[in-house]
N, C-alpha and C. Protein backbone atom coordinates (compact mmCIF):
# COMPACT_ATOMS: atom_id res chain seq x y z
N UNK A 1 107.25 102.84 131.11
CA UNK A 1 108.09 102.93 129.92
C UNK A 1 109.56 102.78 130.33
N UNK A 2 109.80 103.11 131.46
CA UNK A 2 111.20 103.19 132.01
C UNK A 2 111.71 101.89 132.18
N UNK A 3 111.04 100.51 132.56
CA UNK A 3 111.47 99.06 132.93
C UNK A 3 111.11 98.69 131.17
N UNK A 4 110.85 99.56 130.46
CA UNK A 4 110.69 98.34 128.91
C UNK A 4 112.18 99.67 128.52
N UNK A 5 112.59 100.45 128.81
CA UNK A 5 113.92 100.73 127.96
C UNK A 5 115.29 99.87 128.71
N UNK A 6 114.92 100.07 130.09
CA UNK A 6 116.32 99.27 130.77
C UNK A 6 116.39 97.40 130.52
N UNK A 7 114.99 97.24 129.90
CA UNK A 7 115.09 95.85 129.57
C UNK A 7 115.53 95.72 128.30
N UNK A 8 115.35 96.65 127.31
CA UNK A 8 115.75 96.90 126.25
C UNK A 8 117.22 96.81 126.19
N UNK A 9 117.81 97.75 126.86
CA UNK A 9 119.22 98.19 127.27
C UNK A 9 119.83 97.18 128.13
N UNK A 10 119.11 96.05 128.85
CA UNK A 10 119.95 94.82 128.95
C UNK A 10 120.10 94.00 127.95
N UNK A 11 119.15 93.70 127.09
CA UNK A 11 118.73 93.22 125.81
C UNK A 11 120.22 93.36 124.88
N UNK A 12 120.34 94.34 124.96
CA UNK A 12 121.53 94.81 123.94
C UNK A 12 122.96 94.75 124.61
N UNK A 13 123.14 94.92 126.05
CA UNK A 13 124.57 94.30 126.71
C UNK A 13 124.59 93.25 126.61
N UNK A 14 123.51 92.31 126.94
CA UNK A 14 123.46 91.19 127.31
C UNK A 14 123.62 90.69 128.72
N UNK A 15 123.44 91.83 129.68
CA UNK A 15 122.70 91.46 131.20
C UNK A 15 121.43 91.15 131.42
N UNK A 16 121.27 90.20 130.50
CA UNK A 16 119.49 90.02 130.93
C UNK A 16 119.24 89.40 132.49
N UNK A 17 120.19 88.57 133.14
CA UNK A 17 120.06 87.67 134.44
C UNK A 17 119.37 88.96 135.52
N UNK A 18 118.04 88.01 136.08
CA UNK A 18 117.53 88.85 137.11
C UNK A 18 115.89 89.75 136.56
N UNK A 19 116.04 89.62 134.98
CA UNK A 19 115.10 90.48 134.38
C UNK A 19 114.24 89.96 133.43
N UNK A 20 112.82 89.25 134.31
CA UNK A 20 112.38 88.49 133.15
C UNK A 20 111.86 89.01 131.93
N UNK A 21 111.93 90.54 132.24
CA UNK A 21 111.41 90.48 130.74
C UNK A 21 112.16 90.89 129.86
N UNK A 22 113.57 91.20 130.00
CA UNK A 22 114.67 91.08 129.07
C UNK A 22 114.66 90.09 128.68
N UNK A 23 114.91 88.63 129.42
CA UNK A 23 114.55 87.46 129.20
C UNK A 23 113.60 86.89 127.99
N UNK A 24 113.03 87.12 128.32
CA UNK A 24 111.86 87.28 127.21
C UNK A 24 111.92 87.83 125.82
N UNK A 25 112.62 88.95 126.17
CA UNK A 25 112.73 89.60 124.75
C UNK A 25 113.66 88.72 124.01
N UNK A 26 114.38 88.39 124.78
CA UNK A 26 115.75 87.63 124.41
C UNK A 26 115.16 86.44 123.79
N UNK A 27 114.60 85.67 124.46
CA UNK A 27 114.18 83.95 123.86
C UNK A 27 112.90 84.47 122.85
N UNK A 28 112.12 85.72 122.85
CA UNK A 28 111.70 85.71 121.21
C UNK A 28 110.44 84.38 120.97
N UNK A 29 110.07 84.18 122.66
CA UNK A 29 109.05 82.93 122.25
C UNK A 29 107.65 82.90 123.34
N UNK A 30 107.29 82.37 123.19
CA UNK A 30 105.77 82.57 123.85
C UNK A 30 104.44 83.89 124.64
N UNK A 31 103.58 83.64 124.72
CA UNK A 31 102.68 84.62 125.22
C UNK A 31 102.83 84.72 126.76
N UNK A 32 102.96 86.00 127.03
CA UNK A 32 103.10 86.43 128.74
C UNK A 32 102.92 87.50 129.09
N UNK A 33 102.05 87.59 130.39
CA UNK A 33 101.54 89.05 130.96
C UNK A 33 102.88 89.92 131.27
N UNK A 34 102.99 90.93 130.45
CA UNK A 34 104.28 91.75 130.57
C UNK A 34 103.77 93.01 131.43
N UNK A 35 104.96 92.94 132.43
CA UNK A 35 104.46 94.17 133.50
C UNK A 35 104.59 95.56 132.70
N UNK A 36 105.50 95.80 131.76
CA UNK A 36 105.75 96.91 130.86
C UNK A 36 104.29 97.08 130.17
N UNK A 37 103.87 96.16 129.53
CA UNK A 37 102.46 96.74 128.24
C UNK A 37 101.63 96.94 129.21
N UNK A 38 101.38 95.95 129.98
CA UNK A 38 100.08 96.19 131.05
C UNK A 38 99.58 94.80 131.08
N UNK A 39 99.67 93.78 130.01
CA UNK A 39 98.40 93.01 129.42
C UNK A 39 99.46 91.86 128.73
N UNK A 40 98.85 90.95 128.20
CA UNK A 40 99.62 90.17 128.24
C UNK A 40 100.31 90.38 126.62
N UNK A 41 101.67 89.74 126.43
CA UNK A 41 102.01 90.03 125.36
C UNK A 41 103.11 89.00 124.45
N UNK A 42 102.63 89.10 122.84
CA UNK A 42 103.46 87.67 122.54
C UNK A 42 104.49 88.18 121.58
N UNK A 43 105.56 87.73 122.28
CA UNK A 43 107.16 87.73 122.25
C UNK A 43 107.75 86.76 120.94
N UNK A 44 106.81 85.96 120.87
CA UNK A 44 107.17 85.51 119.57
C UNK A 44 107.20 86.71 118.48
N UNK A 45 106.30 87.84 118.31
CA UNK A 45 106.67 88.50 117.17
C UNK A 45 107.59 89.27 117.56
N UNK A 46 108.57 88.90 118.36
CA UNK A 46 110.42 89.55 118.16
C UNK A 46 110.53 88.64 117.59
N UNK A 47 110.73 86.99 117.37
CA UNK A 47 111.81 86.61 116.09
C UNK A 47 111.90 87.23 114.86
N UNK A 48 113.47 87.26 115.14
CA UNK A 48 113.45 88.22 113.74
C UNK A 48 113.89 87.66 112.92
N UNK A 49 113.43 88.40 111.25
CA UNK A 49 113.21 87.72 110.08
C UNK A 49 113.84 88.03 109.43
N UNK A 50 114.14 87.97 107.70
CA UNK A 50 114.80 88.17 106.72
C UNK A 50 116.40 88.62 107.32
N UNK A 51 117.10 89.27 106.94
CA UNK A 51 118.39 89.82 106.56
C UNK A 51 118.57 90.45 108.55
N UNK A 52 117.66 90.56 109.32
CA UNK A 52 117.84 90.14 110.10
C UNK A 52 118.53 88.59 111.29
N UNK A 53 118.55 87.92 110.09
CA UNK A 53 119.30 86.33 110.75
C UNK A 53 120.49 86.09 110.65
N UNK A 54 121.08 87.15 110.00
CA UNK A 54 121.89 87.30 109.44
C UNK A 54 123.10 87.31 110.67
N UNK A 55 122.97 87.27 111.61
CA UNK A 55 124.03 87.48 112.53
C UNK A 55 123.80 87.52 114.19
N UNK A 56 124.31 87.35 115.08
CA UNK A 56 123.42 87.04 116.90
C UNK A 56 122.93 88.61 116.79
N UNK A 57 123.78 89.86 116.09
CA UNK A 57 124.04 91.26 116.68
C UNK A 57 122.58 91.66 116.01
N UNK A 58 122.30 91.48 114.85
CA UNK A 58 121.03 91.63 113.82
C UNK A 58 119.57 90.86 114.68
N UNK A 59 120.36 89.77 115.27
CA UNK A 59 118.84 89.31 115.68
C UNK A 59 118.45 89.92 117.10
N UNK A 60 119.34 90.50 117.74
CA UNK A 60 119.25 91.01 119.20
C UNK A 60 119.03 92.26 118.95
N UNK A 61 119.57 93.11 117.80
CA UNK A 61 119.02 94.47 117.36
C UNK A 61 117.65 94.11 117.06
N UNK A 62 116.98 93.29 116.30
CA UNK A 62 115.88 93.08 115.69
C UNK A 62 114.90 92.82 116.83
N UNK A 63 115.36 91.92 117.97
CA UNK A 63 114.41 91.51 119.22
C UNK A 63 114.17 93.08 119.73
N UNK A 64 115.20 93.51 119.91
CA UNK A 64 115.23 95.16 120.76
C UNK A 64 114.08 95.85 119.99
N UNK A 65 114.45 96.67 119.09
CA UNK A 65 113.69 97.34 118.20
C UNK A 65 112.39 97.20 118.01
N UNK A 66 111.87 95.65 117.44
CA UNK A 66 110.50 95.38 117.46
C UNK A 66 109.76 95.99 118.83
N UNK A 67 110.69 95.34 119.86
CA UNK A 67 109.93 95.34 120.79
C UNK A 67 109.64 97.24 121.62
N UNK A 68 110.39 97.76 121.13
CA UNK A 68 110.67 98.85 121.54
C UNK A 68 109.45 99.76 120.57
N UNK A 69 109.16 99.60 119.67
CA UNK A 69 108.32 99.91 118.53
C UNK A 69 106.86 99.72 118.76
N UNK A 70 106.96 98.06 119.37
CA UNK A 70 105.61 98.00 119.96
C UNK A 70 105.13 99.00 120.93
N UNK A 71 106.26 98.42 121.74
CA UNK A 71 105.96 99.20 123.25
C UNK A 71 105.28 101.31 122.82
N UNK A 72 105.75 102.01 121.68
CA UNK A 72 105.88 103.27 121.48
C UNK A 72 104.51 103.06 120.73
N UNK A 73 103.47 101.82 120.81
CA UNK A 73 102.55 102.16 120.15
C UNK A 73 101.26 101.72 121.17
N UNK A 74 101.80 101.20 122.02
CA UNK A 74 100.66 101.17 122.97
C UNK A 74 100.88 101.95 124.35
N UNK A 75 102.04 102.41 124.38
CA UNK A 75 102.40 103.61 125.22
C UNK A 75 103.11 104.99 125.14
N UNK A 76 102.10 106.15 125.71
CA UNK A 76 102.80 107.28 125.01
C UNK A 76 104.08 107.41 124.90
N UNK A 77 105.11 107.56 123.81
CA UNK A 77 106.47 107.67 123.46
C UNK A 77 106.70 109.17 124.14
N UNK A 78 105.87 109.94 124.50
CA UNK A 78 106.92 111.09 124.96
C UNK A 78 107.42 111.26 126.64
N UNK A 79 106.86 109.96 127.04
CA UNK A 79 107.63 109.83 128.25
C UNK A 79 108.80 109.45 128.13
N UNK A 80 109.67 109.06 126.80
CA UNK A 80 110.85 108.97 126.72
C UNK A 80 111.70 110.17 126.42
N UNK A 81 110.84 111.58 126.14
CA UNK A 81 111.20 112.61 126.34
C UNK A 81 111.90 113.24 127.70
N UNK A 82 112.32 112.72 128.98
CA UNK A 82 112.54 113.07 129.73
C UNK A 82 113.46 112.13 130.38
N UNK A 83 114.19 110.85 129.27
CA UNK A 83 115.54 110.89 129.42
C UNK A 83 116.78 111.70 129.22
N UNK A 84 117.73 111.26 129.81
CA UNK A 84 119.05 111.95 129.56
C UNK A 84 119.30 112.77 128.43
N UNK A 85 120.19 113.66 128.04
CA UNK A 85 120.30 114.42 127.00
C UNK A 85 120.84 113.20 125.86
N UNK A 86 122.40 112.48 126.67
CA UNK A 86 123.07 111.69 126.29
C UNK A 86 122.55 110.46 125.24
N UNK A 87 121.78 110.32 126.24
CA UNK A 87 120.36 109.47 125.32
C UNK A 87 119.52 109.84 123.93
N UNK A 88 119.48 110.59 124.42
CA UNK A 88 118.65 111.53 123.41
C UNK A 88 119.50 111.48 121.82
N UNK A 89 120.76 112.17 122.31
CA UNK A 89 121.68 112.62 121.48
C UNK A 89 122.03 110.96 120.64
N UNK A 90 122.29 109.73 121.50
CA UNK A 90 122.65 108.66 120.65
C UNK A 90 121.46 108.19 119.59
N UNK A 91 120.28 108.43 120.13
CA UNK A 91 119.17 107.88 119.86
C UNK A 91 119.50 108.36 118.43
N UNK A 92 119.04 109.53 118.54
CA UNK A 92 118.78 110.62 116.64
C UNK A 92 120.40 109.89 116.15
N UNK A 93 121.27 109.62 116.24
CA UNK A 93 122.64 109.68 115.45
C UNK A 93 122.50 108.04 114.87
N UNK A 94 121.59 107.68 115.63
CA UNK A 94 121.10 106.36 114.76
C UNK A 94 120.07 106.52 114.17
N UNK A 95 119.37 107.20 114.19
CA UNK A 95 118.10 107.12 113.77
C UNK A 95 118.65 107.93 112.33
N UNK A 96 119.65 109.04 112.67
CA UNK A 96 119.78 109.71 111.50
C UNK A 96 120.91 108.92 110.42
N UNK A 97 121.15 107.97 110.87
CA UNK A 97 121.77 106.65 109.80
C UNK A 97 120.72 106.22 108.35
N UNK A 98 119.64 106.06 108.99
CA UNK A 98 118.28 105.96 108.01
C UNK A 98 117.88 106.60 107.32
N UNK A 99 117.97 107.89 107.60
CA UNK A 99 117.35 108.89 106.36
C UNK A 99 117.37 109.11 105.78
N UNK A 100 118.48 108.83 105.31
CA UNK A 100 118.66 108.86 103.51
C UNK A 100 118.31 108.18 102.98
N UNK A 101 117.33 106.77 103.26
CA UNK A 101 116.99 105.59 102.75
C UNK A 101 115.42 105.75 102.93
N UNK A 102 114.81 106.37 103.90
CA UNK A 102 113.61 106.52 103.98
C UNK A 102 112.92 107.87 103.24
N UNK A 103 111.29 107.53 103.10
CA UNK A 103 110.86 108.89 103.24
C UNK A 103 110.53 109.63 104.79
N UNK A 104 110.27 110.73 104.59
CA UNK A 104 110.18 111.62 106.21
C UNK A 104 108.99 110.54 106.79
N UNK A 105 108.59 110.93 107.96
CA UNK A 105 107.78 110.18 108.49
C UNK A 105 106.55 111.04 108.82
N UNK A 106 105.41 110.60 108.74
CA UNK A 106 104.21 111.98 109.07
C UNK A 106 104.01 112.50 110.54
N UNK A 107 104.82 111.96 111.41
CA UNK A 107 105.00 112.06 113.01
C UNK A 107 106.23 112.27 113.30
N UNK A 108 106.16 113.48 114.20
CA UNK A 108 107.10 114.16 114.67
C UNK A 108 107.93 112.22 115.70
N UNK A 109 109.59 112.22 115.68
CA UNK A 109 110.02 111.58 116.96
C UNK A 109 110.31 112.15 118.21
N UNK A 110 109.80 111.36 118.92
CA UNK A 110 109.75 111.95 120.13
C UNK A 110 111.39 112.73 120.81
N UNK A 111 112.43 112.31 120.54
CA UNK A 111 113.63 112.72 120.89
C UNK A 111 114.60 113.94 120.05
N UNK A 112 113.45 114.52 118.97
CA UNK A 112 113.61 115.53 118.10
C UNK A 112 112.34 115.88 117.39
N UNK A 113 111.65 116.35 118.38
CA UNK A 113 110.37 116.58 117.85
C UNK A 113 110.27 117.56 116.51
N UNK A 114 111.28 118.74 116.60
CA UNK A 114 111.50 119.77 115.56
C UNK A 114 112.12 119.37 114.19
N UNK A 115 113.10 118.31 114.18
CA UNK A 115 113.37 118.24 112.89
C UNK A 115 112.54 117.68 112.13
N UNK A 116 111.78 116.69 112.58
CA UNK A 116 111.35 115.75 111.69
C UNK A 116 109.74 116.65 111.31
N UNK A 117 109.58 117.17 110.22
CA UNK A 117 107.98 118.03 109.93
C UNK A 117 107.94 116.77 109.09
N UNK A 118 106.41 116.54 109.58
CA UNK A 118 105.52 115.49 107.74
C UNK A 118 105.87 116.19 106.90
N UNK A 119 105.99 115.40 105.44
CA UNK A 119 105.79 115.53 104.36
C UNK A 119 104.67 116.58 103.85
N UNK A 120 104.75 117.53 103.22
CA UNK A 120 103.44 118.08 102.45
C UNK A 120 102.56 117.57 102.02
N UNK A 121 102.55 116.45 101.87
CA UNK A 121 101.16 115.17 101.00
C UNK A 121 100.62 114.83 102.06
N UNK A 122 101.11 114.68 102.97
CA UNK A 122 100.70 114.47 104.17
C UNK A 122 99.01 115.18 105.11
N UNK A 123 98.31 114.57 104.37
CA UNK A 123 97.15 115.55 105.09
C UNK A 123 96.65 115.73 106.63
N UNK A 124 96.94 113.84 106.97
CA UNK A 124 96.37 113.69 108.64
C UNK A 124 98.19 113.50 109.06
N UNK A 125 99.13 114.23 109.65
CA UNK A 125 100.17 114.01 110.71
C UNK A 125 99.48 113.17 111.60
N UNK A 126 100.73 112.11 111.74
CA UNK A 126 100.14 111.35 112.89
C UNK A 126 99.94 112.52 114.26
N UNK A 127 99.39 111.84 115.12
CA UNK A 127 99.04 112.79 116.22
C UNK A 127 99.94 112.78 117.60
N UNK A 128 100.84 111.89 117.45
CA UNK A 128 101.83 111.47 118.00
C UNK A 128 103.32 111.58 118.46
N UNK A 129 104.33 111.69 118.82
CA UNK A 129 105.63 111.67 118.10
C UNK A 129 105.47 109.76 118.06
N UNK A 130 107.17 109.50 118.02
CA UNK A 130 107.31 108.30 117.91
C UNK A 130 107.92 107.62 118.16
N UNK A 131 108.75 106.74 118.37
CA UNK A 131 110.48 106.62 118.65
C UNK A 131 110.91 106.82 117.61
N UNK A 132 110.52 105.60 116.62
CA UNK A 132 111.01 105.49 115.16
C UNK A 132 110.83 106.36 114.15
N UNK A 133 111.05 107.07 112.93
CA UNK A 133 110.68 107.74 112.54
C UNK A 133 110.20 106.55 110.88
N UNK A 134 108.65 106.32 110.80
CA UNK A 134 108.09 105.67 110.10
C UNK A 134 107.74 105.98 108.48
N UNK A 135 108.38 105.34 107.64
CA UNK A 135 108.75 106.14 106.09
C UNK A 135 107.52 106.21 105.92
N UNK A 136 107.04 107.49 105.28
CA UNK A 136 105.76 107.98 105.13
C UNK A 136 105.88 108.50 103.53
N UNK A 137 105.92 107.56 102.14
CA UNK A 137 105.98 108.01 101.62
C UNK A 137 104.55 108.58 100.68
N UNK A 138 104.84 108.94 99.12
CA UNK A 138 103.60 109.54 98.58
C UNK A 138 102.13 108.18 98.74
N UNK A 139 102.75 106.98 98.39
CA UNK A 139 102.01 105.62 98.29
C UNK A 139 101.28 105.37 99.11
N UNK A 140 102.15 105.56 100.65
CA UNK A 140 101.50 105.21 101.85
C UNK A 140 100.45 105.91 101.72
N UNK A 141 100.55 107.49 101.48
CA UNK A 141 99.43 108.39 101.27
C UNK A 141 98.60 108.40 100.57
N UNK A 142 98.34 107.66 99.40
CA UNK A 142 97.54 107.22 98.86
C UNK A 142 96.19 106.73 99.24
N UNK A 143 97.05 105.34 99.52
CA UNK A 143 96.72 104.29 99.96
C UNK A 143 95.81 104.73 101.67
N UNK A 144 96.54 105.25 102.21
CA UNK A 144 96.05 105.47 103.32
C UNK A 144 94.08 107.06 103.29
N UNK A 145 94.45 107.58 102.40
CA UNK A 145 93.59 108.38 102.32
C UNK A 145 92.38 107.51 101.02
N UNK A 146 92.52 106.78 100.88
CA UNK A 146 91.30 105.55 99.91
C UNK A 146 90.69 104.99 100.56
N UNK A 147 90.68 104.72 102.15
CA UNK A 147 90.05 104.23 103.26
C UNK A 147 88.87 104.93 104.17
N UNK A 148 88.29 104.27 105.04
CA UNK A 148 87.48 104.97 106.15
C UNK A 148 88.11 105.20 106.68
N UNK A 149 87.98 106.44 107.25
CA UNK A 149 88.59 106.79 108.70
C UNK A 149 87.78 107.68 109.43
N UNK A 150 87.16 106.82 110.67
CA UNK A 150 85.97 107.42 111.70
C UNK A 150 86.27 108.87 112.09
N UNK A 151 87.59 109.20 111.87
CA UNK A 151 88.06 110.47 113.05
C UNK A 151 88.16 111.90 112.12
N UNK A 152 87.95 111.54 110.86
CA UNK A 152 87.87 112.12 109.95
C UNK A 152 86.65 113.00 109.24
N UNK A 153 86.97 114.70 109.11
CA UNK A 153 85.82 115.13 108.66
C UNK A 153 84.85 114.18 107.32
N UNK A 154 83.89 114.52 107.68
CA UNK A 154 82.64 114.11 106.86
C UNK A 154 83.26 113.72 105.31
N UNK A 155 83.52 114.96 105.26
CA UNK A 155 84.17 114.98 103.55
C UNK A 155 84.76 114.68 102.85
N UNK A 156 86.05 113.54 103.96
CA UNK A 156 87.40 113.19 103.58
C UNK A 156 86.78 111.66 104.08
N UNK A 157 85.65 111.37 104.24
CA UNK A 157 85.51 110.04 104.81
C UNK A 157 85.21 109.37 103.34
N UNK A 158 85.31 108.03 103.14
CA UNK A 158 85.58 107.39 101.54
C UNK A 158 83.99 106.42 102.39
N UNK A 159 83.14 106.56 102.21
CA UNK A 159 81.89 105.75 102.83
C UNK A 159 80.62 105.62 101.68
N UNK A 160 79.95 104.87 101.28
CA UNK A 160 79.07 105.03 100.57
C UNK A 160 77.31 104.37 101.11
N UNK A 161 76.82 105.13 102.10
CA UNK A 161 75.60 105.19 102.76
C UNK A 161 76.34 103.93 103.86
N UNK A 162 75.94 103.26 103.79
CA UNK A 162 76.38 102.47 104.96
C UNK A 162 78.00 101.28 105.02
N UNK A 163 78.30 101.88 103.73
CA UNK A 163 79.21 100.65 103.07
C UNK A 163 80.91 101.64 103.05
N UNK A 164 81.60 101.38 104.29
CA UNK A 164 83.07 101.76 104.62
C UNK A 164 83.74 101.11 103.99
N UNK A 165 84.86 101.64 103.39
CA UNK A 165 85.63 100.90 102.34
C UNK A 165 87.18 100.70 103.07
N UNK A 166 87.12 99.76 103.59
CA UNK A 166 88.52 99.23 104.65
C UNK A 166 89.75 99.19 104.51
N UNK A 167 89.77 98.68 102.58
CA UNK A 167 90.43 98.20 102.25
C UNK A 167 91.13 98.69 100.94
N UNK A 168 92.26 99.41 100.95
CA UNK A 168 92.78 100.18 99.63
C UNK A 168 92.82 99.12 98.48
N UNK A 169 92.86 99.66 97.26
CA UNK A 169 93.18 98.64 96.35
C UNK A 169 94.52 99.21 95.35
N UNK A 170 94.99 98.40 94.52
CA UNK A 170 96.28 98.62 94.37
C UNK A 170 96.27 99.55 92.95
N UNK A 171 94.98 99.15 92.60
CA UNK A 171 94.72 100.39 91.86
C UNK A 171 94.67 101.85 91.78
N UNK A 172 94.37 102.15 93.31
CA UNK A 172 94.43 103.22 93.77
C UNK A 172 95.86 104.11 93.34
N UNK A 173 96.72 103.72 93.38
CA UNK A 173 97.91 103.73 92.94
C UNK A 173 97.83 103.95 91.58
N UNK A 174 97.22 104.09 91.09
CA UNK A 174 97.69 103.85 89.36
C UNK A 174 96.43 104.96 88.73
N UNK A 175 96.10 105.73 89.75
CA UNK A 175 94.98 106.82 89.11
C UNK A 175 95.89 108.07 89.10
């Protein structure tokens, strides 16, 4: 996790020379075994989109972020718990730029595990922290509890004899 934040953090000076997989993040293009994920990984989904194009600073925030997002979902995020305070401290003062625009998120972030509690609607908390703190609003909850979910007591599973229902419908919403 430590070579995908300092690649990150060249990403955003713009010292990528020397670091291919800053590099990478940077050009936003093809499939490649990244020593950070483990496995190989495609860099095309950093180009960034909408209101993101908007500017070099938006699209290099946007390359960063995605990729930083990924990375916190295929590797435990609380090993970023045991950076710097300094770190820590910038991280939340951006993160806390957002909150007034989002809902809470159902997972604690990893760099303030205490402030952030799920929502009350919230039945399954993710099990996780996170980097990001992911808007978790009533909808998502909806939507998200109208589904199968294997990990889930018997009772709360939406299954009908052999037939898992995958797929919310937008109706769900409107009961």
């Amino acid at each position: 996790m430590d070579c995908g934040i300092r690649c990150v953090a060249s990403v955003q000076t713009g010292a990528v020379t020397g670091s291919a997989e800053a590099q990478r993040i940077l050009n936003a293009s093809g499939r490649f075994e990244s020593p950070v994920f483990g496995k190989d990984f495609n860099y095309t989904e950093l180009t960034p989109r909408g209101h993101y194009t908007m500017s070099p600073e938006m699209e290099t925030y946007f390359k960063a972020m995605h990729y930083l997002t990924q990375l916190g979902a295929v590797r435990d995020p609380a090993e970023l718990a045991s950076l710097p305070a300094d770190v820590k401290v910038k991280a939340m003062s951006w993160i806390h730029v957002y909150a007034g625009f989002i809902a809470p998120s159902r997972g604690a972030v990893v760099w303030d595990p205490a402030a952030t509690a799920p929502p009350s609607f919230a039945r399954h908390p993710a099990e996780r922290a996170s980097i990001f703190p992911l808007s978790w609003g009533f909808d998502n909850e909806i939507l998200f509890s109208t589904v199968y979910h294997r990990k889930w007591p018997v009772d709360e599973q939406i299954a009908n004899g052999v037939l898992y229902r995958v797929i919310p419908s937008g109706l769900d919403l409107a009961r």
